[in-house]
N, C-alpha and C. Protein backbone atom coordinates (compact mmCIF):
# COMPACT_ATOMS: atom_id res chain seq x y z
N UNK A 1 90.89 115.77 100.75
CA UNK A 1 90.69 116.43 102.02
C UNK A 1 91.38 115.66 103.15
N UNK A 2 91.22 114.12 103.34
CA UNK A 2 92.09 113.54 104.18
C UNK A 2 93.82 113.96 104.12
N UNK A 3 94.19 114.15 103.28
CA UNK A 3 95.87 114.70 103.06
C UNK A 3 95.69 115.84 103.95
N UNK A 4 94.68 116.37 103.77
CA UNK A 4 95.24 118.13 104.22
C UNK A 4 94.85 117.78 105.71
N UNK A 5 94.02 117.02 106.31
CA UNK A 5 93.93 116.51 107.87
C UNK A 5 95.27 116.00 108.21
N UNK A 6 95.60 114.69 107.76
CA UNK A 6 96.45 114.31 107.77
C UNK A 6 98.36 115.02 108.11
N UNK A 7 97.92 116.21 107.15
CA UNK A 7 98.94 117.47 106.90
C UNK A 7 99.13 117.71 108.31
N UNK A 8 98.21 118.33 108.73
CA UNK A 8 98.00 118.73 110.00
C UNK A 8 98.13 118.20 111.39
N UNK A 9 97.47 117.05 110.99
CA UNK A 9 97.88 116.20 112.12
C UNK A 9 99.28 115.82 112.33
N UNK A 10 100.48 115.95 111.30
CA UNK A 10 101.60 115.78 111.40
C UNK A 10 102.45 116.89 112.35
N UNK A 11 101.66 118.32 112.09
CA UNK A 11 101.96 118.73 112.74
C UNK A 11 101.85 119.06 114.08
N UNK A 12 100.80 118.97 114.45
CA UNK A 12 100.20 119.18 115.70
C UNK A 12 100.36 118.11 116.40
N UNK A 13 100.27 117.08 116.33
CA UNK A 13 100.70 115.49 117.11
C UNK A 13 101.87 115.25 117.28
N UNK A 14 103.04 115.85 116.91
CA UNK A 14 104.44 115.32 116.93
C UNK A 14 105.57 116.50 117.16
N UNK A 15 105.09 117.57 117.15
CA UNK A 15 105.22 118.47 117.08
C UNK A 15 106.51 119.19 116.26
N UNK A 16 106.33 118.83 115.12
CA UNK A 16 107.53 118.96 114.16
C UNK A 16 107.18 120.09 113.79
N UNK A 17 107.98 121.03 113.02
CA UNK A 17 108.37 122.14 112.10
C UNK A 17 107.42 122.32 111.19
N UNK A 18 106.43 123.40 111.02
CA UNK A 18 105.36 123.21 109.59
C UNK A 18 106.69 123.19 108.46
N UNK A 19 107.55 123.69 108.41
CA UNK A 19 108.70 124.03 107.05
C UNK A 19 109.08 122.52 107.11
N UNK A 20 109.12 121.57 108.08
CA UNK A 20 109.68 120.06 107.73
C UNK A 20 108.50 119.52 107.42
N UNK A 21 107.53 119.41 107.66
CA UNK A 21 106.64 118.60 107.31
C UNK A 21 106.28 119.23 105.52
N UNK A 22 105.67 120.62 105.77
CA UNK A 22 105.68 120.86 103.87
C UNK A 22 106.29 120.62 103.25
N UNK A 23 107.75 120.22 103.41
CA UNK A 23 109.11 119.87 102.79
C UNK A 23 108.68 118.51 102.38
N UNK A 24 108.42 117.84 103.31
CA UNK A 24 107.85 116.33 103.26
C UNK A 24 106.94 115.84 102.33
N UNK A 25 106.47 116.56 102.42
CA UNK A 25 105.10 116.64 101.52
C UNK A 25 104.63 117.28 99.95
N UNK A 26 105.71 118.13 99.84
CA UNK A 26 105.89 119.01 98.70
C UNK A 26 105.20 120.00 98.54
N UNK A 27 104.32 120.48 99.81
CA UNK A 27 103.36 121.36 99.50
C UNK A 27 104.30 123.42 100.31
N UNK A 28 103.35 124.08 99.87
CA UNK A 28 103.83 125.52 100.25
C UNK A 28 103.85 125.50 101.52
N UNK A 29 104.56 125.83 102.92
CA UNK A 29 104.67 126.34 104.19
C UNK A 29 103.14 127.06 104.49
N UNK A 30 102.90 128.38 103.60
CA UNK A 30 102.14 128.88 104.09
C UNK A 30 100.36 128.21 104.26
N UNK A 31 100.99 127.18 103.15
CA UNK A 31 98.94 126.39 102.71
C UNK A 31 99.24 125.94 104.42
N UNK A 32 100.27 125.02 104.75
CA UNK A 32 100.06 124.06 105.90
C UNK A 32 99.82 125.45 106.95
N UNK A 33 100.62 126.07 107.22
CA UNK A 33 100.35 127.29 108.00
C UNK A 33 98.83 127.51 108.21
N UNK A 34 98.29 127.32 107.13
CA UNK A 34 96.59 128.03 106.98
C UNK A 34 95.66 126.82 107.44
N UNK A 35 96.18 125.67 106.98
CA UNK A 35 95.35 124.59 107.39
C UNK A 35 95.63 124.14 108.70
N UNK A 36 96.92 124.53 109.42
CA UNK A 36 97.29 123.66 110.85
C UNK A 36 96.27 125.08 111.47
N UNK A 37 96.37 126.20 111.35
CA UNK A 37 95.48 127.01 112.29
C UNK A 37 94.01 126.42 111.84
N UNK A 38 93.22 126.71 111.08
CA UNK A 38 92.36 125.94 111.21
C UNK A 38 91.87 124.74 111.54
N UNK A 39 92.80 123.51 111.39
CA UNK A 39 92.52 122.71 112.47
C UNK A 39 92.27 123.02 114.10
N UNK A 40 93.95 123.49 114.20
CA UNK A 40 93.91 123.77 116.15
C UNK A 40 92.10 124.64 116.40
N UNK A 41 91.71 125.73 115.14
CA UNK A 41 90.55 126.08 115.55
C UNK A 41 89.58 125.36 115.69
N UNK A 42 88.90 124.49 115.12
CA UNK A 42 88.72 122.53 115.26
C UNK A 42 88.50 122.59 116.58
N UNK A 43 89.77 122.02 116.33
CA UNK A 43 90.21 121.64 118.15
C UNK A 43 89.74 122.52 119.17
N UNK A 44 89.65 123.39 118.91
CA UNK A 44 89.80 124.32 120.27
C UNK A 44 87.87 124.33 120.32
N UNK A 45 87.08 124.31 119.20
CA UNK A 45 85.53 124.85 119.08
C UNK A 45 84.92 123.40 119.93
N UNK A 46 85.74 122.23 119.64
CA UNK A 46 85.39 121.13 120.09
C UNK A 46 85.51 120.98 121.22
N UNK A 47 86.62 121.35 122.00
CA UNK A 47 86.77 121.53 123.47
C UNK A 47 86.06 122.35 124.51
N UNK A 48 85.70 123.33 123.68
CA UNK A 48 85.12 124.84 124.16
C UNK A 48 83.70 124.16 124.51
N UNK A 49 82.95 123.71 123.46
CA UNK A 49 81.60 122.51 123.17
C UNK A 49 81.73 121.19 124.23
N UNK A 50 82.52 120.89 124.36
CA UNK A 50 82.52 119.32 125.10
C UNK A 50 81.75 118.05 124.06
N UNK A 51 82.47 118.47 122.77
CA UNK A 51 82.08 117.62 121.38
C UNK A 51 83.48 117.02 121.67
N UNK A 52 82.81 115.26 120.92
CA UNK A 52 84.22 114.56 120.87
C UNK A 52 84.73 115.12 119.29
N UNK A 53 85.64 115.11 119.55
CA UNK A 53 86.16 115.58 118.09
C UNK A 53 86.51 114.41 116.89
N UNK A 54 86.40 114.85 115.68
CA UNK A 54 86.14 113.72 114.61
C UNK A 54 87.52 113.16 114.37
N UNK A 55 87.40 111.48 114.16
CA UNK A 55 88.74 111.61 112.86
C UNK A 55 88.88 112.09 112.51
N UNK A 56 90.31 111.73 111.52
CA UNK A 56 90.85 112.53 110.16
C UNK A 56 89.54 111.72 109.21
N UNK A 57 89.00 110.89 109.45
CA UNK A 57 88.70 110.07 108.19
C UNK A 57 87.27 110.37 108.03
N UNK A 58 86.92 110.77 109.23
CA UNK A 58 85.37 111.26 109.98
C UNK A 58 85.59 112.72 109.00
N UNK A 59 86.38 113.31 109.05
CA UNK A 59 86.00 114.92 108.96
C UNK A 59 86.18 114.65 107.56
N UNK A 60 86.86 113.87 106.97
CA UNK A 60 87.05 113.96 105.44
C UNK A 60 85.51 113.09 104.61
N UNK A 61 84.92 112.21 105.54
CA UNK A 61 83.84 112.32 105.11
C UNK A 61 82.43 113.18 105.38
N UNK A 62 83.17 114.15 106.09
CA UNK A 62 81.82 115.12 106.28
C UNK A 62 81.88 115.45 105.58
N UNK A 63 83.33 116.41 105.37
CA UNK A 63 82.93 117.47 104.43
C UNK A 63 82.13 116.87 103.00
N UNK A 64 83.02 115.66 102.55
CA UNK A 64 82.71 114.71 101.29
C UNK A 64 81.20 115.32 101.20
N UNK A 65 80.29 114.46 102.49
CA UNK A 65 78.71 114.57 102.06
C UNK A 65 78.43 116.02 101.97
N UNK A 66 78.45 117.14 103.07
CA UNK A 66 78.43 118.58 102.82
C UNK A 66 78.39 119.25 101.49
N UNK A 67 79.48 118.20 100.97
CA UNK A 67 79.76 119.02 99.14
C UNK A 67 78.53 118.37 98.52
N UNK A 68 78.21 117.24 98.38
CA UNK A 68 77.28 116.38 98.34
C UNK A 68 76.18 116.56 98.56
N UNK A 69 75.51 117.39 99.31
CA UNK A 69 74.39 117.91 99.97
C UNK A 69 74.33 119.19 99.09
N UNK A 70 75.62 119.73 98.93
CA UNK A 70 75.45 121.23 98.67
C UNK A 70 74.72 120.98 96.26
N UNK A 71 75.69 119.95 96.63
CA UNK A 71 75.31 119.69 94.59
C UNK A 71 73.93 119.20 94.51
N UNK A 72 73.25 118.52 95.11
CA UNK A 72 71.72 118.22 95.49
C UNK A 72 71.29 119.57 95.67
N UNK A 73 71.21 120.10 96.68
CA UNK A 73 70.23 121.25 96.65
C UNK A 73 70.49 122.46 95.15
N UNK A 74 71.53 121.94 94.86
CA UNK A 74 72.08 122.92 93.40
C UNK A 74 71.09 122.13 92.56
N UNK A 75 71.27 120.64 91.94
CA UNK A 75 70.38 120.12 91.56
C UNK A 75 68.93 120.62 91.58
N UNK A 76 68.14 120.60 93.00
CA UNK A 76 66.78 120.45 93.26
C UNK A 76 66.48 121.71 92.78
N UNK A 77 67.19 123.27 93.28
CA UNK A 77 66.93 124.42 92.55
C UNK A 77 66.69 124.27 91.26
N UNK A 78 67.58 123.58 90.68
CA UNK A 78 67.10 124.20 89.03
C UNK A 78 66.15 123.24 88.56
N UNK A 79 65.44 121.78 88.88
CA UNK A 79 64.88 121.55 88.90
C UNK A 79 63.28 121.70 89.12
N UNK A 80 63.36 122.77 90.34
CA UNK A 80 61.97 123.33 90.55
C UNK A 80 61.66 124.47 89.37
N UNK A 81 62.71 125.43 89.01
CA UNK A 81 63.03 126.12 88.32
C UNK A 81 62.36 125.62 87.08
N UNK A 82 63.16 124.64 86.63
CA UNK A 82 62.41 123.64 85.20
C UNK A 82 61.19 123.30 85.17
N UNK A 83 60.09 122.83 86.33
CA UNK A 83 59.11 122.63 86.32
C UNK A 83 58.21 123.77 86.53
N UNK A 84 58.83 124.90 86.79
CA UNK A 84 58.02 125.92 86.92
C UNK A 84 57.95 126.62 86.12
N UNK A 85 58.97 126.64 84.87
CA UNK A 85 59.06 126.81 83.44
C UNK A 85 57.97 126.23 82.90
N UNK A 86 57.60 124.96 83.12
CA UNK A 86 57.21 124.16 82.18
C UNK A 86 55.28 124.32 82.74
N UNK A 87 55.04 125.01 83.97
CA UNK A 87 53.64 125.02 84.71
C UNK A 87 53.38 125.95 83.81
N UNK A 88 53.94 127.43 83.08
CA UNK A 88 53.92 128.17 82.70
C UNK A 88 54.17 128.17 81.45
N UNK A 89 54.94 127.48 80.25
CA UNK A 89 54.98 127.11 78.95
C UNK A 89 54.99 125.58 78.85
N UNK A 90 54.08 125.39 79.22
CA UNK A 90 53.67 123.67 78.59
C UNK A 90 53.99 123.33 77.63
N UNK A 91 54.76 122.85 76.51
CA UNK A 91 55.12 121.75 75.69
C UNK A 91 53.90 121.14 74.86
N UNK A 92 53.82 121.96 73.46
CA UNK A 92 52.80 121.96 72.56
C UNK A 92 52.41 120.30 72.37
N UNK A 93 51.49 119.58 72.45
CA UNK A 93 50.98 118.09 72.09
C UNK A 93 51.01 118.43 70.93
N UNK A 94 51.40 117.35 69.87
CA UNK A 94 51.49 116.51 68.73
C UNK A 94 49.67 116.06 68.90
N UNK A 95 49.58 116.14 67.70
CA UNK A 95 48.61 115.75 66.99
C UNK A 95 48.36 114.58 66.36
N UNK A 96 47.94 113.77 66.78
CA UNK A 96 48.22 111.90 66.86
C UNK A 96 47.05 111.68 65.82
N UNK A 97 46.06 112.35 65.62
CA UNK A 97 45.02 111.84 64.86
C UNK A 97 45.04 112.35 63.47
């Protein structure tokens, strides 16, 4: 995710060519195309807000935890799921004696 900030920031900070910078980079025109507008939209929600706006390194660890947050609550679902299986078919005891 930092590359594709990064991507962006090449363009928007220096104000080079998206076709020179994807060139640079080896990636398709149109991905950077898609990611430099969504940045400037970034930019612009942050300004609009009077939010300081994040690093590149800041936003690449949000999203990081976000995904992170999102596999936990994926986790905890099927987890409750499992125990609520199990409130309802309990797990026959062995016979020890």
């Amino acid at each position: 995710m930092e590359f594709r900030v990064e991507a962006t920031r090449r363009v928007i900070d220096t104000s080079r060519s998206v076709k020179v910078v994807a060139k640079e980079l080896s990636i398709k025109p149109n991905t950077l195309v898609s990611w430099v507008r969504n940045e400037r939209r970034r930019i612009e929600a942050a300004k609009a807000s009077n939010s300081e706006l994040l690093t590149p390194s800041e936003l690449t660890e949000l999203i990081k935890l976000r995904k992170q947050v999102g596999e936990q609550e994926r986790d905890l679902a099927f987890l409750r799921k499992v125990a609520a299986y199990f409130v309802v078919n309990p797990p026959k005891q062995k016979n020890l004696h």
